[in-house]
Protein backbone atom coordinates (compact mmCIF):
# COMPACT_ATOMS: atom_id res chain seq x y z
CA UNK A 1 -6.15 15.40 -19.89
CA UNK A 2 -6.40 15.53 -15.84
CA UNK A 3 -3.94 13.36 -14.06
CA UNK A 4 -6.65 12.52 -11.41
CA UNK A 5 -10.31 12.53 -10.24
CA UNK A 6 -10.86 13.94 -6.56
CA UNK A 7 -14.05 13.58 -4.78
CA UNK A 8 -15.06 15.40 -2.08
CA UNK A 9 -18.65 15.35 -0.34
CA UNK A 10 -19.55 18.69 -0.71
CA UNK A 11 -20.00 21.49 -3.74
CA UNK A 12 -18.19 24.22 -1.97
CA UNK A 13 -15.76 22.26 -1.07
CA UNK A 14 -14.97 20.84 -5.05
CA UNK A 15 -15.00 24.57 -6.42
CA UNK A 16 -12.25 25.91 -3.70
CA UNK A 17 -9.87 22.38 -4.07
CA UNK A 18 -10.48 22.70 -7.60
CA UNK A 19 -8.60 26.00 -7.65
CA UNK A 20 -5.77 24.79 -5.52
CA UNK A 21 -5.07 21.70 -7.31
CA UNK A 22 -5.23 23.53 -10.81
CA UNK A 23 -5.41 21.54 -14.39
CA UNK A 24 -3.59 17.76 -13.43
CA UNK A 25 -7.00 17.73 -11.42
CA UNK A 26 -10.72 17.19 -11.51
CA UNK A 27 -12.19 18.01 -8.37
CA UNK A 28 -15.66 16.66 -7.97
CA UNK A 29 -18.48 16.43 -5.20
CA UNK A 30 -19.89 13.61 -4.21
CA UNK A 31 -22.65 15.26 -2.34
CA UNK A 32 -22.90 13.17 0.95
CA UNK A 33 -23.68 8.86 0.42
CA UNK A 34 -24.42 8.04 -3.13
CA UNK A 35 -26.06 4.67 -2.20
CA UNK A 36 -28.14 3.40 1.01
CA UNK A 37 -30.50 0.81 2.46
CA UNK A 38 -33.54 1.22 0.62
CA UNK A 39 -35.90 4.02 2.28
CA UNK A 40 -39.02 2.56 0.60
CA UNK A 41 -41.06 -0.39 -0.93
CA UNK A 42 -40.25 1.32 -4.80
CA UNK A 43 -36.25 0.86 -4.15
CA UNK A 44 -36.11 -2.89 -2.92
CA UNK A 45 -34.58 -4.52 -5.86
CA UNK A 46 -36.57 -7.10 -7.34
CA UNK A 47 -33.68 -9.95 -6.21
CA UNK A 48 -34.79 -9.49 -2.74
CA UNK A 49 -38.56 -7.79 -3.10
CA UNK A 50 -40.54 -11.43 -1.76
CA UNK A 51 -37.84 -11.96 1.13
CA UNK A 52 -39.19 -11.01 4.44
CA UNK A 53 -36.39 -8.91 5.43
CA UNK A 54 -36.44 -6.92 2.34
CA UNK A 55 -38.30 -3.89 3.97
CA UNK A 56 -35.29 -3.48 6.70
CA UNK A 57 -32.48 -4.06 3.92
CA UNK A 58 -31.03 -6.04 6.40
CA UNK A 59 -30.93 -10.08 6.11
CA UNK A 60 -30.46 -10.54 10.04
CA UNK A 61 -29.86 -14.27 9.48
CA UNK A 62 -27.61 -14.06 6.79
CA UNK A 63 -24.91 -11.87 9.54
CA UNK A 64 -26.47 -8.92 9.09
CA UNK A 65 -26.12 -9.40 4.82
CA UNK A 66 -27.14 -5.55 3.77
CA UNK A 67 -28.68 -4.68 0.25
CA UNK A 68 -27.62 -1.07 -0.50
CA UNK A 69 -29.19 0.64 -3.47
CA UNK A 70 -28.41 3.78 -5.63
CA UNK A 71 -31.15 5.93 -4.76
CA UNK A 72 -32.75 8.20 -7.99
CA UNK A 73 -31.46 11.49 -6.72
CA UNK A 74 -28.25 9.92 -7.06
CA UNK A 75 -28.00 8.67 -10.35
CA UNK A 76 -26.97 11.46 -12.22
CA UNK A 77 -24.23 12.25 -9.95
CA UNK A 78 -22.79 8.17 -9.87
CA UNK A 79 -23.25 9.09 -14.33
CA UNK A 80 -21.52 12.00 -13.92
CA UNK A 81 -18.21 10.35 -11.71
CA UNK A 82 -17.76 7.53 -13.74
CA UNK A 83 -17.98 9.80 -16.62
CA UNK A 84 -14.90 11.69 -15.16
CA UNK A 85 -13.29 8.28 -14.26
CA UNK A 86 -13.07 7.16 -17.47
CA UNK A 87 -10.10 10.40 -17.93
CA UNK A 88 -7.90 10.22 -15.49
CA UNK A 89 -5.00 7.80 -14.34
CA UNK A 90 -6.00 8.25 -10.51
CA UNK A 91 -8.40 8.78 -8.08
CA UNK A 92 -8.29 10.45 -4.78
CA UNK A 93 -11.21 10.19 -1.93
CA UNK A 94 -10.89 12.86 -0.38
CA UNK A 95 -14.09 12.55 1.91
CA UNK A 96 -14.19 13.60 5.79
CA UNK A 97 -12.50 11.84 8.15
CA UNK A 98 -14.71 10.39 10.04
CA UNK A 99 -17.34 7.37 10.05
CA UNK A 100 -19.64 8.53 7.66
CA UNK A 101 -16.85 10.19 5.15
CA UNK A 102 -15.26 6.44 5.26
CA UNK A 103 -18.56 4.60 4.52
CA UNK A 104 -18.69 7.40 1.59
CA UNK A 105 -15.73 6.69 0.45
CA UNK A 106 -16.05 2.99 0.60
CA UNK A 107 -19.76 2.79 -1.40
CA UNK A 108 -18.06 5.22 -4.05
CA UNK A 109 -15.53 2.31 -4.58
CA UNK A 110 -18.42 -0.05 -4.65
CA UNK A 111 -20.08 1.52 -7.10
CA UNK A 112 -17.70 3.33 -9.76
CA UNK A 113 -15.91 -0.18 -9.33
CA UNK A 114 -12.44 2.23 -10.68
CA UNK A 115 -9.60 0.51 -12.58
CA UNK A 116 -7.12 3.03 -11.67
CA UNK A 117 -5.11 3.29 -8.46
CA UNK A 118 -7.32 4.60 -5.31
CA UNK A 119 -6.01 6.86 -2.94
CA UNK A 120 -7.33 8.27 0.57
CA UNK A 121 -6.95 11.60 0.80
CA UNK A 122 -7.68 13.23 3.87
CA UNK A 123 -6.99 16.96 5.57
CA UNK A 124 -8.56 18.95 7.96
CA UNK A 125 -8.36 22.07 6.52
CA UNK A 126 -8.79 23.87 2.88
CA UNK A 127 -5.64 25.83 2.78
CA UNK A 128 -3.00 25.44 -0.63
CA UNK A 129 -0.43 23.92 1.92
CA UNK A 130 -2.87 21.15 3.41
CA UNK A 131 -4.04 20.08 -0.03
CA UNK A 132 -1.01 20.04 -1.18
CA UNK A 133 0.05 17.56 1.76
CA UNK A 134 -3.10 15.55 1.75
CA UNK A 135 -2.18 15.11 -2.12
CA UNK A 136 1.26 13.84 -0.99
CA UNK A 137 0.62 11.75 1.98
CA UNK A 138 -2.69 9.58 0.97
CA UNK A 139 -3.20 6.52 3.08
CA UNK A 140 -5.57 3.30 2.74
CA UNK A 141 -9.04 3.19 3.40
CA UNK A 142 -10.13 2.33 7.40
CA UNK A 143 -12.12 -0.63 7.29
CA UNK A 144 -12.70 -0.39 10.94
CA UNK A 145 -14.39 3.37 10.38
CA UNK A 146 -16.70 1.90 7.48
CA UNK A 147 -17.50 -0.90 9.84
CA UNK A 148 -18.53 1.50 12.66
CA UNK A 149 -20.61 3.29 10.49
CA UNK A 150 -22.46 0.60 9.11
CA UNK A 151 -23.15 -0.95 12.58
CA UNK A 152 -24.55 2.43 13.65
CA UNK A 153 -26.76 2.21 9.93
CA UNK A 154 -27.86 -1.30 10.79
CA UNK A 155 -29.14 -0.38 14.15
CA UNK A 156 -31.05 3.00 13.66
CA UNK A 157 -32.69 0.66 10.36
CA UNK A 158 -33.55 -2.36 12.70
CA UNK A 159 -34.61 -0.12 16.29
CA UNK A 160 -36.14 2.62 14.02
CA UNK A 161 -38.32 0.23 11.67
CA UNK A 162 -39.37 -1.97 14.96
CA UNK A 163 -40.09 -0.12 17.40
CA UNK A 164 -41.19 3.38 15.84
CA UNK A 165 -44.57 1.12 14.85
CA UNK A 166 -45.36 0.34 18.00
CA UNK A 167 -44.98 3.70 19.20
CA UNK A 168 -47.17 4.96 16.91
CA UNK A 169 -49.91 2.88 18.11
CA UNK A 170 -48.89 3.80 21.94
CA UNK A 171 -48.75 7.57 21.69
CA UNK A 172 -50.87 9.80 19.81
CA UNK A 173 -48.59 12.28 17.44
CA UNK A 174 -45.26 9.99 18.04
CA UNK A 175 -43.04 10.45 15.06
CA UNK A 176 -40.23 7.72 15.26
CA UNK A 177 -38.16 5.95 17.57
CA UNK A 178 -34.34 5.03 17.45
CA UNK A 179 -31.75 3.79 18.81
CA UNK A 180 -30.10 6.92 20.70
CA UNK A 181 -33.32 8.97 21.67
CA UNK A 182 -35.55 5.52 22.70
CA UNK A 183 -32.37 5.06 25.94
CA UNK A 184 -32.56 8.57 26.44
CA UNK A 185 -36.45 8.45 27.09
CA UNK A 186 -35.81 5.58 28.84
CA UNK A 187 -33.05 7.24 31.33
CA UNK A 188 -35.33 10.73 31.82
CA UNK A 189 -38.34 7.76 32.93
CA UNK A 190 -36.29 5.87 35.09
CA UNK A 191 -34.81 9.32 37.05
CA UNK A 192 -38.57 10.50 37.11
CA UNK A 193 -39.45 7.31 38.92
């Protein structure tokens, strides 16, 4: 039996870990964010379907309350990682280090819910010796990174669902607005001027 499950976010990366960290190890992918704000009408759960905010996944007056669901592509890999939970005595996340690898991180221990000790695993680079000493020097999760990243989530939802609409109706072709391209337009307009 493995000593511990590692997730990573990518295929390539599982296969070459796996063969660093040999047998105490099960080295899976995660394959980017298993769970989300729903992306459409079919994935609002039906706790929240009638509620007006239920399109954004957002409830803006209940401070910014989000609903995040497991979307269907998903599924079978969330089966297949508790499946390999259920084996071993620890788990490492060993997602990127960054804002999005954090929010990963965090929504895999919101969903696979693990009764075994969770580590953060982190390195910046797939050689035996930095595995090795990503193995050996884990830390917490950031809070403050899965914060950040869910801030940026919540505001390309609420600019992109508001005001791409209206820009559909202004300008013929428009595909979508959001919140880092709509100041940038703005910007190039006010330099024209």
């Amino acid at each position: 039996m493995a000593r511990a499950l590692v997730i990573v976010e990518s295929v390539a990366k599982a296969t070459r870990i796996q063969a660093m960290l040999g047998k105490d190890f099960i080295v899976k992918p995660s394959v980017g964010h298993i769970r989300d704000l729903p992306e459409s009408a079919a994935d609002i759960p039906a706790s929240v379907k009638g509620e007006k905010w239920a399109r954004l996944g957002i409830n803006v007056n209940d401070h910014f309350k989000p609903v995040y669901v497991v979307s269907s592509g998903r599924k079978k890999i969330v089966s297949e990682l508790k499946a390999a939970l259920k084996e071993v005595e620890e788990l490492y996340l060993a997602t990127d280090e960054d804002r999005e690898g954090e929010a990963i991180a965090w929504h895999l221990i919101e969903v696979l819910n693990p009764k075994v000790p969770v580590k953060r695993m982190v390195f910046h680079e797939i050689t035996p010796a930095a595995i090795e000493k990503a193995v050996s020097e884990t830390r917490d999760l950031d809070t403050h990174l899965v914060d950040a990243q869910e801030g940026r989530r919540f505001l390309d939802r609420l600019v992109g669902y508001e005001v791409s609409p209206v820009l559909w109706r202004a300008v013929d072709k428009a595909r979508s607005a959001g919140r880092v391209q709509s100041v940038a337009v703005r910007l190039v307009c006010e330099r024209e001027l």
